[in-house]
C-alpha atoms as a PDB file:
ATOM      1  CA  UNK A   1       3.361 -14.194  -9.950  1.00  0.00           C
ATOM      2  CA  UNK A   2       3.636 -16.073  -6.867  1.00  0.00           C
ATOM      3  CA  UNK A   3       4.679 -20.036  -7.197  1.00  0.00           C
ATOM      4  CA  UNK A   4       3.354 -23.029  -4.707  1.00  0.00           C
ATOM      5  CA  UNK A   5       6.546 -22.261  -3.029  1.00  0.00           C
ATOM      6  CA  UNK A   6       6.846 -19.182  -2.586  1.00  0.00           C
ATOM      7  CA  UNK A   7       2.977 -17.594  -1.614  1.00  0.00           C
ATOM      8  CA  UNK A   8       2.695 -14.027  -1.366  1.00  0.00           C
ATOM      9  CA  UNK A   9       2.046 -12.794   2.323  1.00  0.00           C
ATOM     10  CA  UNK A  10       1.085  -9.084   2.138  1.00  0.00           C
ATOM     11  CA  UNK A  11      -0.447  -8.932   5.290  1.00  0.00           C
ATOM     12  CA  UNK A  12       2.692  -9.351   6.990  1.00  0.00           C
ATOM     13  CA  UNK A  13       3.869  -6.340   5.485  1.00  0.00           C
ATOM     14  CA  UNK A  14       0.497  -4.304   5.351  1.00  0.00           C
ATOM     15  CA  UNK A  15       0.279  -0.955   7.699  1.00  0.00           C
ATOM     16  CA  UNK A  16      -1.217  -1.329  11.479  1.00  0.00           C
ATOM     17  CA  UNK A  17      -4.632  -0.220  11.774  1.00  0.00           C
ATOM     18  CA  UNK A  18      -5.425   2.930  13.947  1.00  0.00           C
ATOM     19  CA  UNK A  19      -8.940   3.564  13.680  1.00  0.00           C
ATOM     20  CA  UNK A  20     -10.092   6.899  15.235  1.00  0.00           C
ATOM     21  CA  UNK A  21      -6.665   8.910  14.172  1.00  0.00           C
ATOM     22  CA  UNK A  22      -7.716  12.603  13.583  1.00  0.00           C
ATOM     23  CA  UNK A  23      -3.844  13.845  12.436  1.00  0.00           C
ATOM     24  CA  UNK A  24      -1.571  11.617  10.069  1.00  0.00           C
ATOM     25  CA  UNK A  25       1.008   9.939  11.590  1.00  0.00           C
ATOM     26  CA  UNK A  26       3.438   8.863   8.588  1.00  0.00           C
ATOM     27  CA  UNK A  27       5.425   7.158  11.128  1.00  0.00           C
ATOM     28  CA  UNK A  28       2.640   4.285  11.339  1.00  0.00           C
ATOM     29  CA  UNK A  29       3.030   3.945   7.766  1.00  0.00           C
ATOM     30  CA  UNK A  30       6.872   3.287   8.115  1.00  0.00           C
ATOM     31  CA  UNK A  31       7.847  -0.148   7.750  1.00  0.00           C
ATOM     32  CA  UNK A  32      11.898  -1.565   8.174  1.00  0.00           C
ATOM     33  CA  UNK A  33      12.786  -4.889   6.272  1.00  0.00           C
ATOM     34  CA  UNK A  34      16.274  -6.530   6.777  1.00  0.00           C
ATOM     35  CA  UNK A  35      17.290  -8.684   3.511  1.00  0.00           C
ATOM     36  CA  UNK A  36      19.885 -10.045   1.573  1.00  0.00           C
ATOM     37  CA  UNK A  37      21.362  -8.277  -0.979  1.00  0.00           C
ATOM     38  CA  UNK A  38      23.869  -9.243  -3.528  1.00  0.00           C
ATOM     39  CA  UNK A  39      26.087  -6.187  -4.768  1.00  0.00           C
ATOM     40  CA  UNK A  40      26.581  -7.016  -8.208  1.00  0.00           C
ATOM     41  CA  UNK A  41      28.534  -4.523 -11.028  1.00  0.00           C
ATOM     42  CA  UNK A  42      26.285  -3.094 -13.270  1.00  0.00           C
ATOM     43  CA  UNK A  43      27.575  -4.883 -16.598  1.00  0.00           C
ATOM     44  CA  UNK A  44      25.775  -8.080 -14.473  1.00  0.00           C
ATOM     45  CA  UNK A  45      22.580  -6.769 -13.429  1.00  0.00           C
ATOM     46  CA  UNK A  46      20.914  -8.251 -16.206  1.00  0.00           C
ATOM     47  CA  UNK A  47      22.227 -11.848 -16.095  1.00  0.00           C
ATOM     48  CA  UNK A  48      21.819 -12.308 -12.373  1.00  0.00           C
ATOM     49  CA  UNK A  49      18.274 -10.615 -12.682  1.00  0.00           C
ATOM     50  CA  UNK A  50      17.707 -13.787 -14.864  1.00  0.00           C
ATOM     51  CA  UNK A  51      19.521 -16.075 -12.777  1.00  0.00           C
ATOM     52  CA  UNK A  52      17.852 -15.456  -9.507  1.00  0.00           C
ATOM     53  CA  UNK A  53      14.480 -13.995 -10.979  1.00  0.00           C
ATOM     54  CA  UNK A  54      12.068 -16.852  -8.491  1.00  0.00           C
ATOM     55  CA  UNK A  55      14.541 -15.440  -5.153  1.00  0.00           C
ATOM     56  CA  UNK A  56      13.662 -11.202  -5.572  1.00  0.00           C
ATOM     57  CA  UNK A  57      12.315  -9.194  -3.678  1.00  0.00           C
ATOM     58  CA  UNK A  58       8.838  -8.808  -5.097  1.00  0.00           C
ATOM     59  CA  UNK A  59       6.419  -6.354  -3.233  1.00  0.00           C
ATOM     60  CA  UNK A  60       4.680  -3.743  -4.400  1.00  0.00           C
ATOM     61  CA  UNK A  61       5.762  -0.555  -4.827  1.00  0.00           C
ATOM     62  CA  UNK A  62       9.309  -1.091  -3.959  1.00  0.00           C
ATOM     63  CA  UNK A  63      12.458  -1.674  -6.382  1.00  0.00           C
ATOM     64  CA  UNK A  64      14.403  -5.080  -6.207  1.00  0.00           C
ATOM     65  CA  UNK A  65      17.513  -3.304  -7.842  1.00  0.00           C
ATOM     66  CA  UNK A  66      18.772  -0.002  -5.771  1.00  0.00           C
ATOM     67  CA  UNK A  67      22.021   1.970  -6.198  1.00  0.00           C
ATOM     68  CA  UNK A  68      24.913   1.331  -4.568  1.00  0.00           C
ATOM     69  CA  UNK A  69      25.669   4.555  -2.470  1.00  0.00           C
ATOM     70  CA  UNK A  70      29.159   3.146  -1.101  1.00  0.00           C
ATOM     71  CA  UNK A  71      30.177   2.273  -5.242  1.00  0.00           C
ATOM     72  CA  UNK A  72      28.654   3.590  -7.554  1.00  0.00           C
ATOM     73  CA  UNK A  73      29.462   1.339 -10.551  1.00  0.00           C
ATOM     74  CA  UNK A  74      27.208  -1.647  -8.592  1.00  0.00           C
ATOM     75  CA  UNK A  75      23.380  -2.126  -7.590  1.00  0.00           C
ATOM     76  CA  UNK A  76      22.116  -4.283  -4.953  1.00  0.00           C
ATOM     77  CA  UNK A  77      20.028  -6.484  -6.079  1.00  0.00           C
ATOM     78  CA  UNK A  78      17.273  -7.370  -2.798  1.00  0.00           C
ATOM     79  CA  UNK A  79      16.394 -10.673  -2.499  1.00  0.00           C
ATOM     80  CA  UNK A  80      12.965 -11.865  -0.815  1.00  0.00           C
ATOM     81  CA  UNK A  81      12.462 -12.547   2.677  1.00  0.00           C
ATOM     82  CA  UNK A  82      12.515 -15.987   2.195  1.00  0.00           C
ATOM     83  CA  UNK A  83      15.803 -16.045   1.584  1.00  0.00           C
ATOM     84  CA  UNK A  84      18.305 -16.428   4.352  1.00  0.00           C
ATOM     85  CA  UNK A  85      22.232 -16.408   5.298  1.00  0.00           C
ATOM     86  CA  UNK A  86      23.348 -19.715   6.259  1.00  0.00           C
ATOM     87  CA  UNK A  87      26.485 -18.273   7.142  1.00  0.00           C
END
């Protein structure tokens, strides 16, 4: 549900177009998004889920909670794009 605040820009993310391509080229398709994550223990996914629920990462087909791979008794939990470091 996006908010007055926080309107939902999916052509920013949406994949180029190449009209006239004959073969496939997943690589077009690929698309890189640097944001911040909070690595939370898993006990305190649910709370925090709550907490910061209007801040998530919220675009289709893609997972605002991930594993860990460097600890595996945490998730990251993405936060949106609109959310920055201040330092």
């Amino acid at each position: 549900m996006a908010t007055d605040q926080q309107p939902r820009n999916y052509d920013a993310i949406s994949p180029p177009e190449h009209r006239g391509m004959t073969v496939l080229d997943r690589d077009a398709f690929t698309l890189d998004l640097k944001v911040i994550a909070l690595r939370i223990p898993v006990k305190e996914v649910g709370p925090v889920l709550s907490e910061f629920r209007d801040q998530l990462l919220n675009l289709p087909r893609l997972r605002n909670i991930v594993s860990d791979e460097s600890d595996k008794a945490k998730r990251l939990v993405l936060l949106g794009r609109h959310v920055t470091d201040t330092g």
